[in-house]
PDB file of N, CA and C in Angstrom:
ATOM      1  N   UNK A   1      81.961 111.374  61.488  1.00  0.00           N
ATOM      2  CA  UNK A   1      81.260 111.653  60.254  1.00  0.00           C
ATOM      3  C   UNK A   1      79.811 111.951  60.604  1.00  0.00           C
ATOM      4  N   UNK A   2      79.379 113.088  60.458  1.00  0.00           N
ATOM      5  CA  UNK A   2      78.159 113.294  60.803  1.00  0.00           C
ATOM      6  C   UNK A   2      77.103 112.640  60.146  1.00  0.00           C
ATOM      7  N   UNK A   3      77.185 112.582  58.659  1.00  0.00           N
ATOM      8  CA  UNK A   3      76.292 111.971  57.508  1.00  0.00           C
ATOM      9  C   UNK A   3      76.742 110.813  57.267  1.00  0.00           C
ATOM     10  N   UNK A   4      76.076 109.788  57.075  1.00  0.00           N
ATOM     11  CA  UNK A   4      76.464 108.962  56.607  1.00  0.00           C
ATOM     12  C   UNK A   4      76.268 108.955  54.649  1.00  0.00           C
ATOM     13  N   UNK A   5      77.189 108.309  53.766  1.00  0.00           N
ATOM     14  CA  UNK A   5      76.877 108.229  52.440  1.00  0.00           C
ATOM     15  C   UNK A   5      76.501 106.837  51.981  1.00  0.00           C
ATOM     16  N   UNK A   6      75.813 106.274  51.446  1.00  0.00           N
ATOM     17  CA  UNK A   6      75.489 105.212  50.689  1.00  0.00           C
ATOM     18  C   UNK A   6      75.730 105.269  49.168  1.00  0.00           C
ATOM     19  N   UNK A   7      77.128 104.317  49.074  1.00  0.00           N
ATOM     20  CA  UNK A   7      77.640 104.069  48.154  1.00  0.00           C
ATOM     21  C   UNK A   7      76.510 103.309  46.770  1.00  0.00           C
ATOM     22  N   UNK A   8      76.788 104.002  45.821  1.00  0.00           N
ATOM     23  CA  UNK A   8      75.876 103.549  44.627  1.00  0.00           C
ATOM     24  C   UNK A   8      76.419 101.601  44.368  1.00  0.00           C
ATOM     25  N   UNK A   9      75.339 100.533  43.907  1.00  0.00           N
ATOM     26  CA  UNK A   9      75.861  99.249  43.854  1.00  0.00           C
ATOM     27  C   UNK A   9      76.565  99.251  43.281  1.00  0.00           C
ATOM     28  N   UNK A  10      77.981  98.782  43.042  1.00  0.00           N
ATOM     29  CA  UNK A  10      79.223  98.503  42.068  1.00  0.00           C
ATOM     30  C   UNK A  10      80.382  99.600  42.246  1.00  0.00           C
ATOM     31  N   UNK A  11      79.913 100.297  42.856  1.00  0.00           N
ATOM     32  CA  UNK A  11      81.020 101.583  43.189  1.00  0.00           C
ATOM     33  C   UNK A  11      82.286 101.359  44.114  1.00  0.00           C
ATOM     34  N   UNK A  12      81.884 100.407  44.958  1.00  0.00           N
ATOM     35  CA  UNK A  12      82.709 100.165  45.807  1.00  0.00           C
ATOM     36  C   UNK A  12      84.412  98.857  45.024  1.00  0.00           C
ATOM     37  N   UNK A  13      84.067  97.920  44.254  1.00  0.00           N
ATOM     38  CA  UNK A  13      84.988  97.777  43.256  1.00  0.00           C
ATOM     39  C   UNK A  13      85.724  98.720  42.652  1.00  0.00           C
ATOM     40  N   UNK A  14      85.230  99.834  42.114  1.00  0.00           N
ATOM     41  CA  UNK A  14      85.902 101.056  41.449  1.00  0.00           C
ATOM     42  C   UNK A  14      86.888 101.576  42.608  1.00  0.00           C
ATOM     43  N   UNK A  15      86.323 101.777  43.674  1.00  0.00           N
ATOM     44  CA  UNK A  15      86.963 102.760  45.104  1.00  0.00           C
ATOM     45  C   UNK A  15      88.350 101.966  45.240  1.00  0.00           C
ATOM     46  N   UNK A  16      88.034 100.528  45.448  1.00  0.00           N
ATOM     47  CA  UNK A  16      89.101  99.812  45.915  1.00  0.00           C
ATOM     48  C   UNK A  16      90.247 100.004  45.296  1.00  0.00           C
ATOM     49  N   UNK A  17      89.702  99.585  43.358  1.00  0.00           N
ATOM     50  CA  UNK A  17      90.758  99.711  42.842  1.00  0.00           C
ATOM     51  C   UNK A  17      91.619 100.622  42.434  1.00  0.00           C
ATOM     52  N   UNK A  18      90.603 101.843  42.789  1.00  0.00           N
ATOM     53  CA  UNK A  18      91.703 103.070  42.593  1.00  0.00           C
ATOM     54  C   UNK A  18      92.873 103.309  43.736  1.00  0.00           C
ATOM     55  N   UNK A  19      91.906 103.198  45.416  1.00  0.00           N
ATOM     56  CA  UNK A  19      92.854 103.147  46.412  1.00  0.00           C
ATOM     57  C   UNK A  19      94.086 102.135  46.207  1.00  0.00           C
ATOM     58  N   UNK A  20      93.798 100.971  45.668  1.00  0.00           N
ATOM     59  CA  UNK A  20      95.264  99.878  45.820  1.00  0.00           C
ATOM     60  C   UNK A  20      95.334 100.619  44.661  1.00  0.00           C
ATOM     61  N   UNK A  21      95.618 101.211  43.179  1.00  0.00           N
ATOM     62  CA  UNK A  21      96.519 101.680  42.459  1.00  0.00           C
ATOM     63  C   UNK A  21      97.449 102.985  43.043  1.00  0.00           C
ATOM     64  N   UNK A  22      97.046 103.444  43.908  1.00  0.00           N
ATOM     65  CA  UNK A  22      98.063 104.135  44.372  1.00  0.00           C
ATOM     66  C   UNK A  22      99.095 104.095  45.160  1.00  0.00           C
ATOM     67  N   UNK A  23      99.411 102.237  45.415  1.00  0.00           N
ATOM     68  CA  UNK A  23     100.064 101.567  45.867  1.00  0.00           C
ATOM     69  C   UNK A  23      99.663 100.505  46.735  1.00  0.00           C
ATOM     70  N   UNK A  24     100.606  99.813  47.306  1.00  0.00           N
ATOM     71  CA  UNK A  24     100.120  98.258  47.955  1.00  0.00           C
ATOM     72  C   UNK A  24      99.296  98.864  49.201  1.00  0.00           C
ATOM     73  N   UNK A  25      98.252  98.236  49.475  1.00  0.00           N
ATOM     74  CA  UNK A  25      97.640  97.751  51.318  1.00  0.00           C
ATOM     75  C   UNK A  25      97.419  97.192  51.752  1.00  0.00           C
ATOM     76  N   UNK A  26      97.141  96.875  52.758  1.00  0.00           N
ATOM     77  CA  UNK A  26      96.379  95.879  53.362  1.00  0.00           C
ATOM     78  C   UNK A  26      95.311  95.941  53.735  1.00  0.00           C
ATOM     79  N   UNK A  27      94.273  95.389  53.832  1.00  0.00           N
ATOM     80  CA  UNK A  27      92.537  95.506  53.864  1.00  0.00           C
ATOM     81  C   UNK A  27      92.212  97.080  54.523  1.00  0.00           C
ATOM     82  N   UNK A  28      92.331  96.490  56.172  1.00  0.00           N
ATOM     83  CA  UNK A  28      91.670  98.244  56.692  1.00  0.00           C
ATOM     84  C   UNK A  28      92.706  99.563  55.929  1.00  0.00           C
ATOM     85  N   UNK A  29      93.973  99.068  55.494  1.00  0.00           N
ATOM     86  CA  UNK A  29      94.544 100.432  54.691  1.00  0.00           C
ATOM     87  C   UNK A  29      93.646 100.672  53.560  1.00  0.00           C
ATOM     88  N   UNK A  30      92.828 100.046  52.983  1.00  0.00           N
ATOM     89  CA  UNK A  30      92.220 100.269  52.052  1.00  0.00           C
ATOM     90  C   UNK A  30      91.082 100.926  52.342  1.00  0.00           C
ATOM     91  N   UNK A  31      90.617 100.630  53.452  1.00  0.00           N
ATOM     92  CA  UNK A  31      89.377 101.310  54.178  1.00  0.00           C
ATOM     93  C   UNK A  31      89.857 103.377  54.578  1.00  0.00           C
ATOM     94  N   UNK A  32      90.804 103.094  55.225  1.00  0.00           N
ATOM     95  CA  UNK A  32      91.498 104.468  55.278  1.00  0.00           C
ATOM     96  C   UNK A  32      91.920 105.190  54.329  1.00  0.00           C
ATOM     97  N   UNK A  33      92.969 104.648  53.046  1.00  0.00           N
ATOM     98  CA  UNK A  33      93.012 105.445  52.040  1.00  0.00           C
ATOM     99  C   UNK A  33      91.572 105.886  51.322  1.00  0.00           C
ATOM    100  N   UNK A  34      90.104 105.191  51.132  1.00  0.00           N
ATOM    101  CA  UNK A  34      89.174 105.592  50.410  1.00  0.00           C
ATOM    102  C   UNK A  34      88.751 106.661  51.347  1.00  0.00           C
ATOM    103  N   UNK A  35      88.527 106.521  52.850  1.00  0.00           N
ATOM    104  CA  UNK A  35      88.296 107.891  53.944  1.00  0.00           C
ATOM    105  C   UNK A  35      89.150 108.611  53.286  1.00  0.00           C
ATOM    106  N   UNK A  36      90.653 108.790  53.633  1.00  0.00           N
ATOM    107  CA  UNK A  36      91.228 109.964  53.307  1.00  0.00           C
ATOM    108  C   UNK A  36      91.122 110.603  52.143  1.00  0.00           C
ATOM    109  N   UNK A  37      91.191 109.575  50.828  1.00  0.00           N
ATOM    110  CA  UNK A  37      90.960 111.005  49.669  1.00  0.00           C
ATOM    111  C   UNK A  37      89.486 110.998  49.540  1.00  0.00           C
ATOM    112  N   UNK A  38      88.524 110.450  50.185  1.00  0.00           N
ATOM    113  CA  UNK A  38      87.163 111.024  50.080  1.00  0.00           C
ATOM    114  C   UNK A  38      87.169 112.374  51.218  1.00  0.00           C
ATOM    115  N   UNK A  39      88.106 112.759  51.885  1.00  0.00           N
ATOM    116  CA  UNK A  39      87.518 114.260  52.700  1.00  0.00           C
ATOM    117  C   UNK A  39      86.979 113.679  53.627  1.00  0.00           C
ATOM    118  N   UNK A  40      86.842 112.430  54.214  1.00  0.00           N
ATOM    119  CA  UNK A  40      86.487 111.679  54.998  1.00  0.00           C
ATOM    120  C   UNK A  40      84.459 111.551  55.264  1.00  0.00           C
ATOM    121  N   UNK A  41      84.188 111.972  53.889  1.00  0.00           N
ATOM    122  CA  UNK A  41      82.882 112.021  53.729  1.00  0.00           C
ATOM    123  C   UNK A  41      82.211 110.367  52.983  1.00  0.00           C
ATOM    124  N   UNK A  42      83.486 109.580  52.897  1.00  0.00           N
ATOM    125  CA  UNK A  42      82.923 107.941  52.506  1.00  0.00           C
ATOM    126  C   UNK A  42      83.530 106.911  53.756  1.00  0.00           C
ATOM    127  N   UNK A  43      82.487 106.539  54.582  1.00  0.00           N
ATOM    128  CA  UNK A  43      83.113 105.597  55.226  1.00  0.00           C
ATOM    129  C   UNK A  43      82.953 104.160  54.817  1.00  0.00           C
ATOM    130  N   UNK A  44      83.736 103.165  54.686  1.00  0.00           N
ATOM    131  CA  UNK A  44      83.611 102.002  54.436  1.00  0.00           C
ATOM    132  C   UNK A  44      83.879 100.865  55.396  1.00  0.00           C
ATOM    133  N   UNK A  45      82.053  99.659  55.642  1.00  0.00           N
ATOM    134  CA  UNK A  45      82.071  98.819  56.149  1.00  0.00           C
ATOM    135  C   UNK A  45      83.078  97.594  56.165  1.00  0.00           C
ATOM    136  N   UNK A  46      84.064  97.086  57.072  1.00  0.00           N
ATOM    137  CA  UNK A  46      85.003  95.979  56.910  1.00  0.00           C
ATOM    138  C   UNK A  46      83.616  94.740  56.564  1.00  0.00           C
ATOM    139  N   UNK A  47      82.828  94.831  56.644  1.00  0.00           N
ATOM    140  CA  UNK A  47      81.779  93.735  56.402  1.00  0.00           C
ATOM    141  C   UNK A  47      81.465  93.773  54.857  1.00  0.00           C
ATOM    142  N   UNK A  48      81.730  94.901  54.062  1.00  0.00           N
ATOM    143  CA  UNK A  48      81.488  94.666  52.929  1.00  0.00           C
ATOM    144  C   UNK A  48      82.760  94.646  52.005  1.00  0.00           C
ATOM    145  N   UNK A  49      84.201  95.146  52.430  1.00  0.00           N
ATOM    146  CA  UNK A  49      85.436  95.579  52.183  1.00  0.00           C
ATOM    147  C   UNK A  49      85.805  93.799  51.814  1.00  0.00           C
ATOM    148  N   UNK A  50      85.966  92.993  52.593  1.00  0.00           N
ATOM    149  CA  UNK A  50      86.635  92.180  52.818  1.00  0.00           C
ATOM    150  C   UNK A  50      86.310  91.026  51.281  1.00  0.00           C
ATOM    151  N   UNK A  51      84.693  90.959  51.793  1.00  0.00           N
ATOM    152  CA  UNK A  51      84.408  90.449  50.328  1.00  0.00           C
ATOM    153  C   UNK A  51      84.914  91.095  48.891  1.00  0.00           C
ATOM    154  N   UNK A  52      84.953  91.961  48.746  1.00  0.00           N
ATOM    155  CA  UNK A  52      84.781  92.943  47.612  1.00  0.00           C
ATOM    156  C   UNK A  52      86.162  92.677  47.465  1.00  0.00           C
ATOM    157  N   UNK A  53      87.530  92.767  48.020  1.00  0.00           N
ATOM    158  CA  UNK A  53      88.904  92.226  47.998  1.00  0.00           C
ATOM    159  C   UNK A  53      89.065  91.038  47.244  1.00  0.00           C
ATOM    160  N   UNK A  54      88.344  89.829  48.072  1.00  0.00           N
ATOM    161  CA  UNK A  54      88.097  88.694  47.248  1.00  0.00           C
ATOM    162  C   UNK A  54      87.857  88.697  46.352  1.00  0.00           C
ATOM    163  N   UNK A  55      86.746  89.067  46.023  1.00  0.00           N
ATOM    164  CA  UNK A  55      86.037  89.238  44.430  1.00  0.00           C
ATOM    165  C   UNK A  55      86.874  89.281  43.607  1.00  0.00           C
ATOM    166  N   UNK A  56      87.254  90.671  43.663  1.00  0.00           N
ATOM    167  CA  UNK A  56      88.521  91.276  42.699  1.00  0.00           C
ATOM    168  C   UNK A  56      89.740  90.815  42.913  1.00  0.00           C
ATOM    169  N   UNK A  57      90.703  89.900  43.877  1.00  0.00           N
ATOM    170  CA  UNK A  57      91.380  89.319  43.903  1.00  0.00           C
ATOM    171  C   UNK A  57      91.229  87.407  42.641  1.00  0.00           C
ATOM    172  N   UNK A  58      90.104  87.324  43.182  1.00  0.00           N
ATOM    173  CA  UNK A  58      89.255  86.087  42.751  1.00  0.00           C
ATOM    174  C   UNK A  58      89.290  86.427  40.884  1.00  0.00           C
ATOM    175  N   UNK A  59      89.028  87.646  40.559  1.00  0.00           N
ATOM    176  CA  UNK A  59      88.809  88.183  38.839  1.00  0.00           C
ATOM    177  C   UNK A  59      90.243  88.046  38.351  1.00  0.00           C
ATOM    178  N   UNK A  60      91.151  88.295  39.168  1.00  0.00           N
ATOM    179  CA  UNK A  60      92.412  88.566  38.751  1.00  0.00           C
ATOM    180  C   UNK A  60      92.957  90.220  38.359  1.00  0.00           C
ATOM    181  N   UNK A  61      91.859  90.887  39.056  1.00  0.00           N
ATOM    182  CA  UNK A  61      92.096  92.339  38.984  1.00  0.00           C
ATOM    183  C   UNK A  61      92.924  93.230  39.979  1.00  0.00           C
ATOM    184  N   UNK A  62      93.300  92.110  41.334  1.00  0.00           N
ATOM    185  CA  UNK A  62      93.970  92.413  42.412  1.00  0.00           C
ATOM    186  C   UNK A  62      95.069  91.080  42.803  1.00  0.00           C
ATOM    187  N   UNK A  63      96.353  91.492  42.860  1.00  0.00           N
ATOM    188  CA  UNK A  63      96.743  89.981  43.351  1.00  0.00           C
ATOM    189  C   UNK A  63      97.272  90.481  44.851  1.00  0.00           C
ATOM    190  N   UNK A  64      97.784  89.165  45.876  1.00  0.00           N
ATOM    191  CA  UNK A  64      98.309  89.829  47.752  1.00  0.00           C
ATOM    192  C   UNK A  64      99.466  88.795  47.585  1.00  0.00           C
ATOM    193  N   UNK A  65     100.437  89.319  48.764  1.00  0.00           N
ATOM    194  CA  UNK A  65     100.917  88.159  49.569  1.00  0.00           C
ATOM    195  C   UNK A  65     100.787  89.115  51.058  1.00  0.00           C
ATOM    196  N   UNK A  66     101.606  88.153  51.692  1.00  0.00           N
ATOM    197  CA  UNK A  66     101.588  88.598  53.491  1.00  0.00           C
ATOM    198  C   UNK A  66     102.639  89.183  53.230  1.00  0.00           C
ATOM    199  N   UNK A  67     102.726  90.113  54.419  1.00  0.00           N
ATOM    200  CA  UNK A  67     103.655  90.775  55.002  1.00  0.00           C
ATOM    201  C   UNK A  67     103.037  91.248  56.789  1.00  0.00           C
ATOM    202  N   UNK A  68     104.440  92.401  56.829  1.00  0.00           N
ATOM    203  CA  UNK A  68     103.660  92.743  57.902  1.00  0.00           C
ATOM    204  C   UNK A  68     103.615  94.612  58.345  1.00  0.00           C
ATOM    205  N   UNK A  69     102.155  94.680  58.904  1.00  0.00           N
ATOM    206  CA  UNK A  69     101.927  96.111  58.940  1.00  0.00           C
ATOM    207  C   UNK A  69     102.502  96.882  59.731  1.00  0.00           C
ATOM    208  N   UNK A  70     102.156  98.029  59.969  1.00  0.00           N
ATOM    209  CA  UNK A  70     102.927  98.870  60.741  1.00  0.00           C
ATOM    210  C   UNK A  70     103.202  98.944  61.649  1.00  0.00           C
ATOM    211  N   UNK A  71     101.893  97.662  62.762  1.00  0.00           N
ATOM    212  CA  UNK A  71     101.782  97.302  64.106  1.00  0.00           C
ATOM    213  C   UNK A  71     102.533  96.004  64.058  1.00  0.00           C
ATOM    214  N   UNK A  72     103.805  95.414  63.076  1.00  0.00           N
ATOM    215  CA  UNK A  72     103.962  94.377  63.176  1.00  0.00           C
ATOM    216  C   UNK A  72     103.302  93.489  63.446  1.00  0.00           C
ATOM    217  N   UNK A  73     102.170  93.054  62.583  1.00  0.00           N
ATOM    218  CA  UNK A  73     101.072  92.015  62.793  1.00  0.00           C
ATOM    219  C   UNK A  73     101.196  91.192  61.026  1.00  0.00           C
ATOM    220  N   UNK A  74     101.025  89.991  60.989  1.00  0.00           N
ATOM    221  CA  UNK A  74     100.834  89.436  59.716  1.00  0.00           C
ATOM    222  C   UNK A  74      99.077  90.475  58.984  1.00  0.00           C
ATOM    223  N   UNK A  75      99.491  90.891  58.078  1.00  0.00           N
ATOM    224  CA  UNK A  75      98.761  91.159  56.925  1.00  0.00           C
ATOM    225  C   UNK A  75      98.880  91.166  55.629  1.00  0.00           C
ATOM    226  N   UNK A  76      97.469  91.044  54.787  1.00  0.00           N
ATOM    227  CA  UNK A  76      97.619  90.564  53.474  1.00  0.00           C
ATOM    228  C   UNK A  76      97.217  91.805  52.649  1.00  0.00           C
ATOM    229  N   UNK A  77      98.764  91.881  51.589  1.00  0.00           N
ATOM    230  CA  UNK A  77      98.759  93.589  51.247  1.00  0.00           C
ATOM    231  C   UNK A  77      98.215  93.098  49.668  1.00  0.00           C
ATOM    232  N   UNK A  78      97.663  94.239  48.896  1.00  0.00           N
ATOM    233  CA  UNK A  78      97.009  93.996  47.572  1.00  0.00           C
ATOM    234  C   UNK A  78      97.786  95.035  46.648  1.00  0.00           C
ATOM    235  N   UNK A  79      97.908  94.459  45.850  1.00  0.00           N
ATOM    236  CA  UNK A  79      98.426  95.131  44.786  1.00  0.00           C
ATOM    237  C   UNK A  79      97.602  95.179  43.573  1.00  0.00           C
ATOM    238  N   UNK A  80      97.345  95.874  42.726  1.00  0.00           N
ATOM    239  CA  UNK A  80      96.586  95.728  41.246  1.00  0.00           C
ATOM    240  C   UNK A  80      97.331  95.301  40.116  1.00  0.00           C
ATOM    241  N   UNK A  81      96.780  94.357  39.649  1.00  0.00           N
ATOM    242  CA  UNK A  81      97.814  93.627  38.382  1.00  0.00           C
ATOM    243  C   UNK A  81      97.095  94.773  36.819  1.00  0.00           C
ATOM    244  N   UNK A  82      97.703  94.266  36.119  1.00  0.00           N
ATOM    245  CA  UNK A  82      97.425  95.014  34.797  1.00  0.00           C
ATOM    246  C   UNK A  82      95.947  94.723  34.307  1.00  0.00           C
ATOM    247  N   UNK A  83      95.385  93.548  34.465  1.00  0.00           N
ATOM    248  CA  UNK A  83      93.968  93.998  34.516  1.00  0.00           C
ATOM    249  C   UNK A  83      92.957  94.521  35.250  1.00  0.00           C
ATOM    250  N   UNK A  84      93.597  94.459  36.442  1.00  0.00           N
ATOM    251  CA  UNK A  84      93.084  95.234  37.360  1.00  0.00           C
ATOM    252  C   UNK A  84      92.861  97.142  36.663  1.00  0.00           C
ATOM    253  N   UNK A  85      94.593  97.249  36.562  1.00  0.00           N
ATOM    254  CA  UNK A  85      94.586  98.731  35.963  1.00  0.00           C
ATOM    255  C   UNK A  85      93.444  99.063  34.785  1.00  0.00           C
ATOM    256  N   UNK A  86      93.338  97.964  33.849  1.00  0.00           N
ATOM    257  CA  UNK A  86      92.155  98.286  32.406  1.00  0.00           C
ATOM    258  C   UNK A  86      91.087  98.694  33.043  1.00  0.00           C
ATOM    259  N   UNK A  87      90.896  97.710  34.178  1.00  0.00           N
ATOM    260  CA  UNK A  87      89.299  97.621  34.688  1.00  0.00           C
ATOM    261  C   UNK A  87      88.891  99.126  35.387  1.00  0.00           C
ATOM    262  N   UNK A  88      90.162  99.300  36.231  1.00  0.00           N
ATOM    263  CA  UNK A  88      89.923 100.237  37.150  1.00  0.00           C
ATOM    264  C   UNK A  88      89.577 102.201  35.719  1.00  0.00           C
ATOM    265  N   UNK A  89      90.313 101.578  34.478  1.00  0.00           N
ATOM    266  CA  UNK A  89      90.273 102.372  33.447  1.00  0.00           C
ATOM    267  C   UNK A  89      88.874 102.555  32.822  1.00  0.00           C
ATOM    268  N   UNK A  90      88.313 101.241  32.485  1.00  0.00           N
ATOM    269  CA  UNK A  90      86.852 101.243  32.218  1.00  0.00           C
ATOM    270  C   UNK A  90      85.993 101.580  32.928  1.00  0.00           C
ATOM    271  N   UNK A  91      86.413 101.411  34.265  1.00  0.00           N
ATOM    272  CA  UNK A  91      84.864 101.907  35.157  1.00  0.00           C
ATOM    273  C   UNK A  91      84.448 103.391  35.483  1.00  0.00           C
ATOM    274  N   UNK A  92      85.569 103.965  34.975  1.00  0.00           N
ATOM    275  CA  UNK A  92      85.985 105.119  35.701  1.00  0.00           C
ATOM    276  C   UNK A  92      85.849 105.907  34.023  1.00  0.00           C
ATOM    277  N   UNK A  93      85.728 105.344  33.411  1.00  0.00           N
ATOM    278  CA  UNK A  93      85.375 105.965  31.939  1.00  0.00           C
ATOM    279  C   UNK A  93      83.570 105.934  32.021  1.00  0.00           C
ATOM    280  N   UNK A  94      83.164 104.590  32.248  1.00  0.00           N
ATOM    281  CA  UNK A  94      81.385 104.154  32.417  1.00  0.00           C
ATOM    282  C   UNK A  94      80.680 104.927  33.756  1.00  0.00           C
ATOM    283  N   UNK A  95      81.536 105.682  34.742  1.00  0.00           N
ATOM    284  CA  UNK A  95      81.021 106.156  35.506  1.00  0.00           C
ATOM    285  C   UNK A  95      80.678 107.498  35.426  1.00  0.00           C
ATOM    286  N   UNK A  96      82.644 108.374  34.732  1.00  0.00           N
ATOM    287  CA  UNK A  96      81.914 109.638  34.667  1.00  0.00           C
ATOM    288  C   UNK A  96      81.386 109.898  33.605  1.00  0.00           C
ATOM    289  N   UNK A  97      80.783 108.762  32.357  1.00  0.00           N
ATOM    290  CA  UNK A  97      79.925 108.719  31.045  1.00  0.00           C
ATOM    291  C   UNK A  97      78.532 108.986  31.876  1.00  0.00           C
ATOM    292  N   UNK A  98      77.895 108.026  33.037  1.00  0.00           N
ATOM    293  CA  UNK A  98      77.016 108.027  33.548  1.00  0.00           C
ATOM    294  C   UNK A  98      76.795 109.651  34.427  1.00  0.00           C
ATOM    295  N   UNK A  99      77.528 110.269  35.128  1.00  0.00           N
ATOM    296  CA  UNK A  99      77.695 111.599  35.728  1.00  0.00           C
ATOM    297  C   UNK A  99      77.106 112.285  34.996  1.00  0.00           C
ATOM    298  N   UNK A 100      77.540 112.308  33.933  1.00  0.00           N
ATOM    299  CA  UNK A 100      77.462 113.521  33.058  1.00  0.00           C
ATOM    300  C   UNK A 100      75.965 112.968  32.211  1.00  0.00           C
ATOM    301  N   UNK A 101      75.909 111.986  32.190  1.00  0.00           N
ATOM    302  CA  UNK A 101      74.335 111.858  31.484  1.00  0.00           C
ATOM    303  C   UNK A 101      73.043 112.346  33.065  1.00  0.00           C
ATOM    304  N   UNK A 102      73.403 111.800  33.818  1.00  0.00           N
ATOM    305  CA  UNK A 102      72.754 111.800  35.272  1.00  0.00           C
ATOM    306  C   UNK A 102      72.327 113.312  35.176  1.00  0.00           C
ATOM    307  N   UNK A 103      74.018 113.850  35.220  1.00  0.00           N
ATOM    308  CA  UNK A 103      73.794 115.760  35.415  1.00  0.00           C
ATOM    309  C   UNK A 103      72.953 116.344  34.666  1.00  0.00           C
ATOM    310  N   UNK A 104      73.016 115.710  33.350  1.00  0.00           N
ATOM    311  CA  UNK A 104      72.358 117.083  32.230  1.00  0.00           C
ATOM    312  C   UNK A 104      70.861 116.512  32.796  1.00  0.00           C
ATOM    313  N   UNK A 105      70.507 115.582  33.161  1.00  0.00           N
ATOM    314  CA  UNK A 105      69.024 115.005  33.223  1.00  0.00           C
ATOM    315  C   UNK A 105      68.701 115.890  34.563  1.00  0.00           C
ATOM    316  N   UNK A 106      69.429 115.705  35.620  1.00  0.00           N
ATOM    317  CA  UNK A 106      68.843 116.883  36.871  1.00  0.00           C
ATOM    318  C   UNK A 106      69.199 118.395  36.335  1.00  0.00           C
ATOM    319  N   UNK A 107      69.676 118.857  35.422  1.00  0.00           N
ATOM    320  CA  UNK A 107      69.899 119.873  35.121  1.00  0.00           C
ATOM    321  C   UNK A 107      68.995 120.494  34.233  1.00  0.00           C
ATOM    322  N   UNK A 108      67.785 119.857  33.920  1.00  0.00           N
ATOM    323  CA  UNK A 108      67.021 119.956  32.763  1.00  0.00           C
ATOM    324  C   UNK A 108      65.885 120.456  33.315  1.00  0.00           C
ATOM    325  N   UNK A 109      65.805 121.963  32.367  1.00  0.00           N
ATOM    326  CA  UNK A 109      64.157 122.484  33.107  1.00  0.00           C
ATOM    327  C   UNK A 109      63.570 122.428  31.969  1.00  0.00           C
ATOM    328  N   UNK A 110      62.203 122.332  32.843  1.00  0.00           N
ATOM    329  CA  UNK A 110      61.147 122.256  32.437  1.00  0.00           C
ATOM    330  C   UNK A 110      60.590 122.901  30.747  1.00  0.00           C
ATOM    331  N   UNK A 111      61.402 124.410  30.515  1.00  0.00           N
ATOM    332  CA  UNK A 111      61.411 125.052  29.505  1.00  0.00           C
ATOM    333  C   UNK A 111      62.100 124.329  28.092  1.00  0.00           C
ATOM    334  N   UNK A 112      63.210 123.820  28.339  1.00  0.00           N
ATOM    335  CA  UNK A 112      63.938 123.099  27.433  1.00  0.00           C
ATOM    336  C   UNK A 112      63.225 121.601  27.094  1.00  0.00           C
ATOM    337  N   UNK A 113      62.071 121.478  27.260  1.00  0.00           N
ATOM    338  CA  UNK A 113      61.554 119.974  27.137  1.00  0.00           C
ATOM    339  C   UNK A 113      60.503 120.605  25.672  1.00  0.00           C
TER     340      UNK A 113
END
């Protein structure tokens, strides 16, 4: 990745929960699915991933059990429970509400004021 991106604060909850709605993972799968459908232009720290799991496991917006991954190793896969799904519904409503207020504001010349 040549650039690095810095994720806006709270964004990274949203990421997660969209990646586990598109089915179960396990932590670094979660790190890889947000690379892959970002175009590999979002990389995500396991130093900040791991907490952020908790959290939202902790809200009741994510629930796990063990299994095991593809390397046959014990891992703990996440799934999104139904409030998870609302949440992941609201943020993603409050975000591209915010986009689109953000846009018209950088989009605004000088003439139109």
């Amino acid at each position: 990745m040549a650039e690095s991106t810095n994720l806006l604060q709270g964004t990274l909850d949203m990421l997660i929960l969209k990646a586990v709605s598109l089915g179960p993972l396990h932590g670094y799968g979660v790190l890889l699915r947000i690379q892959q459908i970002s175009g590999d232009r979002l990389e995500i720290q396991q130093g900040s991933l791991y907490p952020a799991l908790y959290r939202l496991e902790h809200q009741g917006f994510l629930t796990s059990e063990w299994g095991d991954s593809e390397n046959k190793r014990k891992a703990k896969y996440y799934r999104l429970t139904a409030a998870g799904r609302k949440q992941l519904q609201e943020e993603t409503r409050h975000w591209n509400r915010m986009a689109d207020i953000i846009a018209g504001i950088l989009n605004t010349a000088r003439e139109e004021l």
